[in-house]
C-alpha atoms as a PDB file:
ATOM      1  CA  UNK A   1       0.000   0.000   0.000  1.00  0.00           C
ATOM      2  CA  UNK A   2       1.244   3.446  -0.334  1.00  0.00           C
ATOM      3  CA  UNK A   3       3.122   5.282   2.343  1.00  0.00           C
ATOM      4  CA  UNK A   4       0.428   8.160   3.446  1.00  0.00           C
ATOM      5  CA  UNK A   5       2.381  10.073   5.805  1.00  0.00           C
ATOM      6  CA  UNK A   6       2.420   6.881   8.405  1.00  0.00           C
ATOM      7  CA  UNK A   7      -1.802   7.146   8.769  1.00  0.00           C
ATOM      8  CA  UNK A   8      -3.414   4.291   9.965  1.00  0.00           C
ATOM      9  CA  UNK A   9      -5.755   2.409   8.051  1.00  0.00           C
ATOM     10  CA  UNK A  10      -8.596   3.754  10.484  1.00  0.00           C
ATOM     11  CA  UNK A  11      -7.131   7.288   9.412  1.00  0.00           C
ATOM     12  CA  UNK A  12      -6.525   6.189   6.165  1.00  0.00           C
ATOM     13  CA  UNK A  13     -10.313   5.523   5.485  1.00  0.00           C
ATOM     14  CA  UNK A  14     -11.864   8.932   7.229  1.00  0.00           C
ATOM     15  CA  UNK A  15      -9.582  11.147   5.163  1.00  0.00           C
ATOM     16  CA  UNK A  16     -11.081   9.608   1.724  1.00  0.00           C
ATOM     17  CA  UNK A  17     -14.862   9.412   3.105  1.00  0.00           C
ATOM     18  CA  UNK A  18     -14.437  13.350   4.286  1.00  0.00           C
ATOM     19  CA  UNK A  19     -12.106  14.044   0.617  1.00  0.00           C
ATOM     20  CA  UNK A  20     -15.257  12.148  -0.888  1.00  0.00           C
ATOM     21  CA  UNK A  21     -18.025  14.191   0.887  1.00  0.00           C
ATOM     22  CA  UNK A  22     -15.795  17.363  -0.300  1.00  0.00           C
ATOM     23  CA  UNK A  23     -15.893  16.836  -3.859  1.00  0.00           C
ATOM     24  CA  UNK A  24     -19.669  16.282  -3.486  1.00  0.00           C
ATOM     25  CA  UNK A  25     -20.916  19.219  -1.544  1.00  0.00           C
ATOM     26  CA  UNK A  26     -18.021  21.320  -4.087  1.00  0.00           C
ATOM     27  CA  UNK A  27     -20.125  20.009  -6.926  1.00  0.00           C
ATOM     28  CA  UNK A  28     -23.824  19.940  -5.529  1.00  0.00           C
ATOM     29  CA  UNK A  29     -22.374  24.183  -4.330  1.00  0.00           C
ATOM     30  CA  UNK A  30     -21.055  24.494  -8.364  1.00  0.00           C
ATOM     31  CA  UNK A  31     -25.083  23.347  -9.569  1.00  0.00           C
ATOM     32  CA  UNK A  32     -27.030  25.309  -6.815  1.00  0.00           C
ATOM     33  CA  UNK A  33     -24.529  28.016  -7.833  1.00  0.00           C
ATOM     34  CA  UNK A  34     -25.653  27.785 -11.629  1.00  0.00           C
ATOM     35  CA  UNK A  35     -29.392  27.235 -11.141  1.00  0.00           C
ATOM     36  CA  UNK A  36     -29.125  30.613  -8.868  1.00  0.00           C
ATOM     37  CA  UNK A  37     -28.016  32.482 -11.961  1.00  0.00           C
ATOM     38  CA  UNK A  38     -30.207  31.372 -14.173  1.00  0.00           C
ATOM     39  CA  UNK A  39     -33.372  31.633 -11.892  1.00  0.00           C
ATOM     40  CA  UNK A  40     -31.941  35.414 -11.448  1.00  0.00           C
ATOM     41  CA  UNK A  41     -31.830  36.232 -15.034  1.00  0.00           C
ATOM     42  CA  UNK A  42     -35.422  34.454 -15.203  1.00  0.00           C
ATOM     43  CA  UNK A  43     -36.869  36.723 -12.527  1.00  0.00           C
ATOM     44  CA  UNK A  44     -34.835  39.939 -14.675  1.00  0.00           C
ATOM     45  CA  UNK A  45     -36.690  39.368 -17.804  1.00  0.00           C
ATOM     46  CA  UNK A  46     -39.807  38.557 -15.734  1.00  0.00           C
ATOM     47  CA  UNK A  47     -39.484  41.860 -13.291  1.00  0.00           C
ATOM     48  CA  UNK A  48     -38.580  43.879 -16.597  1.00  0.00           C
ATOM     49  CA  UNK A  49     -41.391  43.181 -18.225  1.00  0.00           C
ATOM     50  CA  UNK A  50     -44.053  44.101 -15.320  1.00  0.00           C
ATOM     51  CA  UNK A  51     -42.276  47.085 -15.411  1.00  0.00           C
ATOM     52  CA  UNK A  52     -42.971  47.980 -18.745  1.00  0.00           C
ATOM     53  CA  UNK A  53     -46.697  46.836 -18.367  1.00  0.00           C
ATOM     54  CA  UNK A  54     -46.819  49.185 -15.323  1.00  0.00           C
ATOM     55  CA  UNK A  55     -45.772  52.420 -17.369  1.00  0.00           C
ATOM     56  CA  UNK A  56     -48.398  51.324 -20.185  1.00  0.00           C
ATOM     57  CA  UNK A  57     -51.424  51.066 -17.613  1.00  0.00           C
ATOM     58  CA  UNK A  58     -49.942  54.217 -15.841  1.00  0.00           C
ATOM     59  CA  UNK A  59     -49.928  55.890 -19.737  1.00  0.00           C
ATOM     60  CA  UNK A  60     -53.204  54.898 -20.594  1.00  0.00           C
ATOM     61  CA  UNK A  61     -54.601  56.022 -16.772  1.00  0.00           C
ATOM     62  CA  UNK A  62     -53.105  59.284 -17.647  1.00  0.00           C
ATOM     63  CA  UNK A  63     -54.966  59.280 -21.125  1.00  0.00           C
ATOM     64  CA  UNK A  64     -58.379  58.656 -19.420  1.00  0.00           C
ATOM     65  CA  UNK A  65     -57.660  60.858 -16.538  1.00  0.00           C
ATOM     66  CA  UNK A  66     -57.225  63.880 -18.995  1.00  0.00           C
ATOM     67  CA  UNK A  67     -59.895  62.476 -21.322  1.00  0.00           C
ATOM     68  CA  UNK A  68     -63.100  62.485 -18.166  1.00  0.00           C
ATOM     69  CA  UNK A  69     -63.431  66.117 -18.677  1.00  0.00           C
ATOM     70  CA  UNK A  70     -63.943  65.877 -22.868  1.00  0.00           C
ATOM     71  CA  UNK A  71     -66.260  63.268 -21.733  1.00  0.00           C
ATOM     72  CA  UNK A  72     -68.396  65.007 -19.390  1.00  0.00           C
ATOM     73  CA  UNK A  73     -68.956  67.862 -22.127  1.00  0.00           C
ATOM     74  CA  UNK A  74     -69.762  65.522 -25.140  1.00  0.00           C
ATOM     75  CA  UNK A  75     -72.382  63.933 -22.318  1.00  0.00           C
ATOM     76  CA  UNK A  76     -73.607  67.279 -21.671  1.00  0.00           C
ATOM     77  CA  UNK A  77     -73.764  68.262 -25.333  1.00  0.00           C
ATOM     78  CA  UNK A  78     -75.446  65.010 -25.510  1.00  0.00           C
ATOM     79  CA  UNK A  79     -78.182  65.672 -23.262  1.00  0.00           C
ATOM     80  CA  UNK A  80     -78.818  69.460 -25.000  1.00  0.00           C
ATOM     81  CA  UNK A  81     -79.090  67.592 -28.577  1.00  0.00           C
ATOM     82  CA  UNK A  82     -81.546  65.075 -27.108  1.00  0.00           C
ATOM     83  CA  UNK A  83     -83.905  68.381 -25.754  1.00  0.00           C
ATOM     84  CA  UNK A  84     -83.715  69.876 -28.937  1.00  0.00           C
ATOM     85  CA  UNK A  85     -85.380  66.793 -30.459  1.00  0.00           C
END
């Protein structure tokens, strides 16, 4: 067997079940590390686009805000024009 530094076999066997256990919490860190990224680009384009749904309800609020008084004349030329008659 090789010569590891004069570790018992005991030894010998906890260093490569902890070097094991390493390597797979490095790699399961690498794919949670990955998956992060691309759920935070998701939630970008996602966030990006409320935001530009947001400033077209807020435009067409302002439209009909400034459009209730033209409204409230052509109702009250409406109701003159229906007297006439």
């Amino acid at each position: 067997m090789l010569d590891t530094m004069g570790l018992t076999d005991t030894q010998q066997i906890i260093l490569i079940i902890l070097s094991s256990f390493l390597v797979i919490f490095l790699i399961l860190g690498v794919v949670v590390f990955v998956y992060t990224i691309k759920i935070q680009r998701s939630v970008k384009k996602v966030v990006s686009t409320i935001e530009k749904m947001t400033d077209k309800a807020d435009k067409i609020g302002d439209i009909i805000e400034n459009s209730a008084p033209m409204v409230s004349l052509i109702k009250l030329f409406g109701r003159f024009n229906k007297d006439k008659k």
